[in-house]
PDB file of N, CA and C in Angstrom:
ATOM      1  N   UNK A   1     110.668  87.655 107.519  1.00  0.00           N
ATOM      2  CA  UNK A   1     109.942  88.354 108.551  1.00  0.00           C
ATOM      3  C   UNK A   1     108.460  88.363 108.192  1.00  0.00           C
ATOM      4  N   UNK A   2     107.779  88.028 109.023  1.00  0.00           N
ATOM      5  CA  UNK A   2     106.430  88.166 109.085  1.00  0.00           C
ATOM      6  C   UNK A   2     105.490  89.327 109.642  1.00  0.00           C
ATOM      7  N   UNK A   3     104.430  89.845 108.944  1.00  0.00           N
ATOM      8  CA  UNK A   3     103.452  90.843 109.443  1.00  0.00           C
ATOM      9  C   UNK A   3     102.397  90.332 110.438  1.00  0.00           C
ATOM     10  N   UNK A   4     101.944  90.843 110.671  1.00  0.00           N
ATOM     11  CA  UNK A   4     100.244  90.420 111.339  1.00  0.00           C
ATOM     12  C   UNK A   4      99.355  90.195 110.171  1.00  0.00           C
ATOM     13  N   UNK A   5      98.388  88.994 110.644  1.00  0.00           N
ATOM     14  CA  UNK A   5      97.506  88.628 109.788  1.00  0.00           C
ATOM     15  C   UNK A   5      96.091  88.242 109.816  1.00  0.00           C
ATOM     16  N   UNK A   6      95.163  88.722 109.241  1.00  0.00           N
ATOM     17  CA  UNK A   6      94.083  88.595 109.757  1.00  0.00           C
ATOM     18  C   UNK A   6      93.276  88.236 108.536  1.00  0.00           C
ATOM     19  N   UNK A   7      92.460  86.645 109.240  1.00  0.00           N
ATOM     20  CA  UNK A   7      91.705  85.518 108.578  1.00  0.00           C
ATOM     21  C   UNK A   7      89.979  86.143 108.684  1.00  0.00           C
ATOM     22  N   UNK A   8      89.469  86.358 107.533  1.00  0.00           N
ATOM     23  CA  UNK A   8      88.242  86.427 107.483  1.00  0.00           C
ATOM     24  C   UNK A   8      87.618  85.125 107.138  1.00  0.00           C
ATOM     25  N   UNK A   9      86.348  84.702 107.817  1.00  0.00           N
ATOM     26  CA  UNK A   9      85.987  83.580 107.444  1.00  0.00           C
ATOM     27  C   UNK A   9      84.913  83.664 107.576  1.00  0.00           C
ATOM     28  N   UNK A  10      84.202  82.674 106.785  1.00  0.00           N
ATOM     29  CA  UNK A  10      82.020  82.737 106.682  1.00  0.00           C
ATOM     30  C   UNK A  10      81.608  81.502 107.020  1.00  0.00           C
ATOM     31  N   UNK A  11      80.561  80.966 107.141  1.00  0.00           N
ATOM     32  CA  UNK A  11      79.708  79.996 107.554  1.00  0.00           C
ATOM     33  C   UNK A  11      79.144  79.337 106.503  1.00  0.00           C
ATOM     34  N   UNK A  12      79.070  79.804 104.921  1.00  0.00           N
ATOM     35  CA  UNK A  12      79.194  79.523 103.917  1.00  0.00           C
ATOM     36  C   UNK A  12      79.427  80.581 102.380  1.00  0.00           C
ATOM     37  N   UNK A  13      78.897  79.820 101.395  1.00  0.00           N
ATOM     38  CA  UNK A  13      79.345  80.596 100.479  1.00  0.00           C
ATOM     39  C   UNK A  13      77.782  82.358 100.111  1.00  0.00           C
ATOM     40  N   UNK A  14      78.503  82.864  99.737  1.00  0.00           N
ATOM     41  CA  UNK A  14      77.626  83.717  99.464  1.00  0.00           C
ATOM     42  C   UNK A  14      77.517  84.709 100.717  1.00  0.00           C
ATOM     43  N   UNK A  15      78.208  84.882 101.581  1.00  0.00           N
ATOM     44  CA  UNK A  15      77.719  85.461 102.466  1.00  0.00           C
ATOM     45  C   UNK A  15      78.820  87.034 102.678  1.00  0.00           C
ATOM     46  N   UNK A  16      79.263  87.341 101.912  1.00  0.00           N
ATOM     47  CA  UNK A  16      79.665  88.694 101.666  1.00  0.00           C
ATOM     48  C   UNK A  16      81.516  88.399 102.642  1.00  0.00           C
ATOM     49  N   UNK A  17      82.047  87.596 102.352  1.00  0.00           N
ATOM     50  CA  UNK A  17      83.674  87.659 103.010  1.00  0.00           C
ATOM     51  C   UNK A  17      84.320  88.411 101.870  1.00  0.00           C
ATOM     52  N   UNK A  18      84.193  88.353 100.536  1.00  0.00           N
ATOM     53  CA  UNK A  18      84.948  89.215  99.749  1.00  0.00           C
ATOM     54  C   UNK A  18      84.522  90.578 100.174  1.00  0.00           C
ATOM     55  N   UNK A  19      83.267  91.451 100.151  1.00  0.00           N
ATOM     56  CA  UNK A  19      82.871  92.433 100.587  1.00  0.00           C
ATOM     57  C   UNK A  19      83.994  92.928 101.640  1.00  0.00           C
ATOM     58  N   UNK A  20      83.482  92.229 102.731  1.00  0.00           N
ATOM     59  CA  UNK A  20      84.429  92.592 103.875  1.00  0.00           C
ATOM     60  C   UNK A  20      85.842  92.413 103.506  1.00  0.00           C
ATOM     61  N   UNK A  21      86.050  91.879 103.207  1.00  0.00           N
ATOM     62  CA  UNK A  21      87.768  91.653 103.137  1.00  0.00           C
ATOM     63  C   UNK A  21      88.075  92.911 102.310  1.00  0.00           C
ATOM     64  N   UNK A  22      87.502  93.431 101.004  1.00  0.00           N
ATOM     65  CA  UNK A  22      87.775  94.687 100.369  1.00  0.00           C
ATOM     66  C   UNK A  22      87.539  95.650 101.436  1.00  0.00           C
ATOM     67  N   UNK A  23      86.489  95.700 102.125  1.00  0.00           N
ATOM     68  CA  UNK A  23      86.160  97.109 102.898  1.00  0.00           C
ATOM     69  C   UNK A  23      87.205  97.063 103.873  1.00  0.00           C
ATOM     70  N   UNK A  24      87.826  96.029 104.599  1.00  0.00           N
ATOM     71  CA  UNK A  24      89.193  95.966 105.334  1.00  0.00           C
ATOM     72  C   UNK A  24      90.009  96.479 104.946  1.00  0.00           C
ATOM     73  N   UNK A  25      90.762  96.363 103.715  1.00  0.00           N
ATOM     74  CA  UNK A  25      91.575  96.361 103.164  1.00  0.00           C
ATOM     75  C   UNK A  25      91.873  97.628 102.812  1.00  0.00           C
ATOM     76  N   UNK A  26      90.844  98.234 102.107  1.00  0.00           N
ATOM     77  CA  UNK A  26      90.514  99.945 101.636  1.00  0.00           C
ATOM     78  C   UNK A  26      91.121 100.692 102.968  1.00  0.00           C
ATOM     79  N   UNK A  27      90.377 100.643 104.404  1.00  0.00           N
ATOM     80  CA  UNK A  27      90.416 100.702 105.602  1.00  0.00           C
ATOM     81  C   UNK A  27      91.827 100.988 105.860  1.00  0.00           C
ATOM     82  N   UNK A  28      92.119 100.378 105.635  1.00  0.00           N
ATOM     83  CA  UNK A  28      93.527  99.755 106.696  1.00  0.00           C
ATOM     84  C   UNK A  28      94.771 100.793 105.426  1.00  0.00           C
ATOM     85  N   UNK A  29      94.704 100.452 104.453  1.00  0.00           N
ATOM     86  CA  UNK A  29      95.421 101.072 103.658  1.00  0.00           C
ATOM     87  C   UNK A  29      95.148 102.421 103.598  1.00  0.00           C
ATOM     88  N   UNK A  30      94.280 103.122 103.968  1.00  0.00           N
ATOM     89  CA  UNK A  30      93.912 104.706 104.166  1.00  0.00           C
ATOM     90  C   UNK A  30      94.545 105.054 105.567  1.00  0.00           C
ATOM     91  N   UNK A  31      94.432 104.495 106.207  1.00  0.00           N
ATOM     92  CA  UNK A  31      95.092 104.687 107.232  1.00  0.00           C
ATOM     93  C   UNK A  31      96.983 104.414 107.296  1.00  0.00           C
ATOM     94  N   UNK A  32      97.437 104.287 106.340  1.00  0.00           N
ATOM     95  CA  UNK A  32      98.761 104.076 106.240  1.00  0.00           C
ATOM     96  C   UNK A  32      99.481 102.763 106.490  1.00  0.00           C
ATOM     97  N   UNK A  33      98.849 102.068 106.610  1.00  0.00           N
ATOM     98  CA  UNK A  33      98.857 100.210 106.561  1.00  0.00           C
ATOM     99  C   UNK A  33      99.421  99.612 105.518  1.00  0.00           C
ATOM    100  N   UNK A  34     100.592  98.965 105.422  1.00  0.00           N
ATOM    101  CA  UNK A  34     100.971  98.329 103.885  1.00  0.00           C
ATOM    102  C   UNK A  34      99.456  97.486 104.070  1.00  0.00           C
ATOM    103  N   UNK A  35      98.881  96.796 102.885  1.00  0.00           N
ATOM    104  CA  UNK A  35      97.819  95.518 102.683  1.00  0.00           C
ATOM    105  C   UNK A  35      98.305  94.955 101.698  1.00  0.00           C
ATOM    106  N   UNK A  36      97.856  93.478 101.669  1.00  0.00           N
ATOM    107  CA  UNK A  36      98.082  92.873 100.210  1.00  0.00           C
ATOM    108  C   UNK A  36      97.382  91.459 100.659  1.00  0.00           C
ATOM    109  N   UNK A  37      96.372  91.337  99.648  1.00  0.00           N
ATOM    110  CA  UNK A  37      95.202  90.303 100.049  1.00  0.00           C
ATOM    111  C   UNK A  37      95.973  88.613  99.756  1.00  0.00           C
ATOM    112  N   UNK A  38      95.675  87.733 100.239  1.00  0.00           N
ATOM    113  CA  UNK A  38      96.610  86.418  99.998  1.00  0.00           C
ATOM    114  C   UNK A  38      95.871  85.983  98.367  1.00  0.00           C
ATOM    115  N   UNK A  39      95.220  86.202  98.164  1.00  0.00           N
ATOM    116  CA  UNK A  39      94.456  86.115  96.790  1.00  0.00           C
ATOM    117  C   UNK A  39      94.044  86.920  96.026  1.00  0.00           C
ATOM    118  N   UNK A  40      94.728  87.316  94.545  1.00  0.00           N
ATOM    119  CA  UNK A  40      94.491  88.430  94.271  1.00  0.00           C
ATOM    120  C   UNK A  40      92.880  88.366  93.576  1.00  0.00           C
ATOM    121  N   UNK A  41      92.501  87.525  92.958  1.00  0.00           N
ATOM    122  CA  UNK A  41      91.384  87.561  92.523  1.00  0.00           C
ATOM    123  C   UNK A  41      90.173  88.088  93.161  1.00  0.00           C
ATOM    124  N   UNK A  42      90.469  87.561  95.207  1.00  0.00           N
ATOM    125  CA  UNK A  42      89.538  88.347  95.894  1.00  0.00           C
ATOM    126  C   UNK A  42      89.307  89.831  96.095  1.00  0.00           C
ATOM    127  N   UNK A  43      90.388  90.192  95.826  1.00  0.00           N
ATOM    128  CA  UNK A  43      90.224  92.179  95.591  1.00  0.00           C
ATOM    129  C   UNK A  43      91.009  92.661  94.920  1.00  0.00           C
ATOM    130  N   UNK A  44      90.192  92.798  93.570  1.00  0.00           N
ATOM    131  CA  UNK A  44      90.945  93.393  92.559  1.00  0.00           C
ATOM    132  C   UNK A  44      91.232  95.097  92.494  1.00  0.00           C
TER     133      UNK A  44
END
């Protein structure tokens, strides 16, 4: 079974997608949201 999933993406490097993807993530999980990033290295 699959969740919903949502792709952050940038225009290049350096441009804050880890940022956002943590501040999502924080977000969504305060609000009672299972999360779990596809890469753990991006939000430790």
């Amino acid at each position: 079974m699959y969740g919903k999933c949502l792709m952050i993406q940038g225009t290049a490097s350096s441009v804050g997608k880890s940022v956002l993807c943590s501040a999502f993530l924080r977000i969504l999980k305060q609000d009672g949201w299972k999360t779990a990033p596809s890469r753990r290295r991006t939000c430790p």
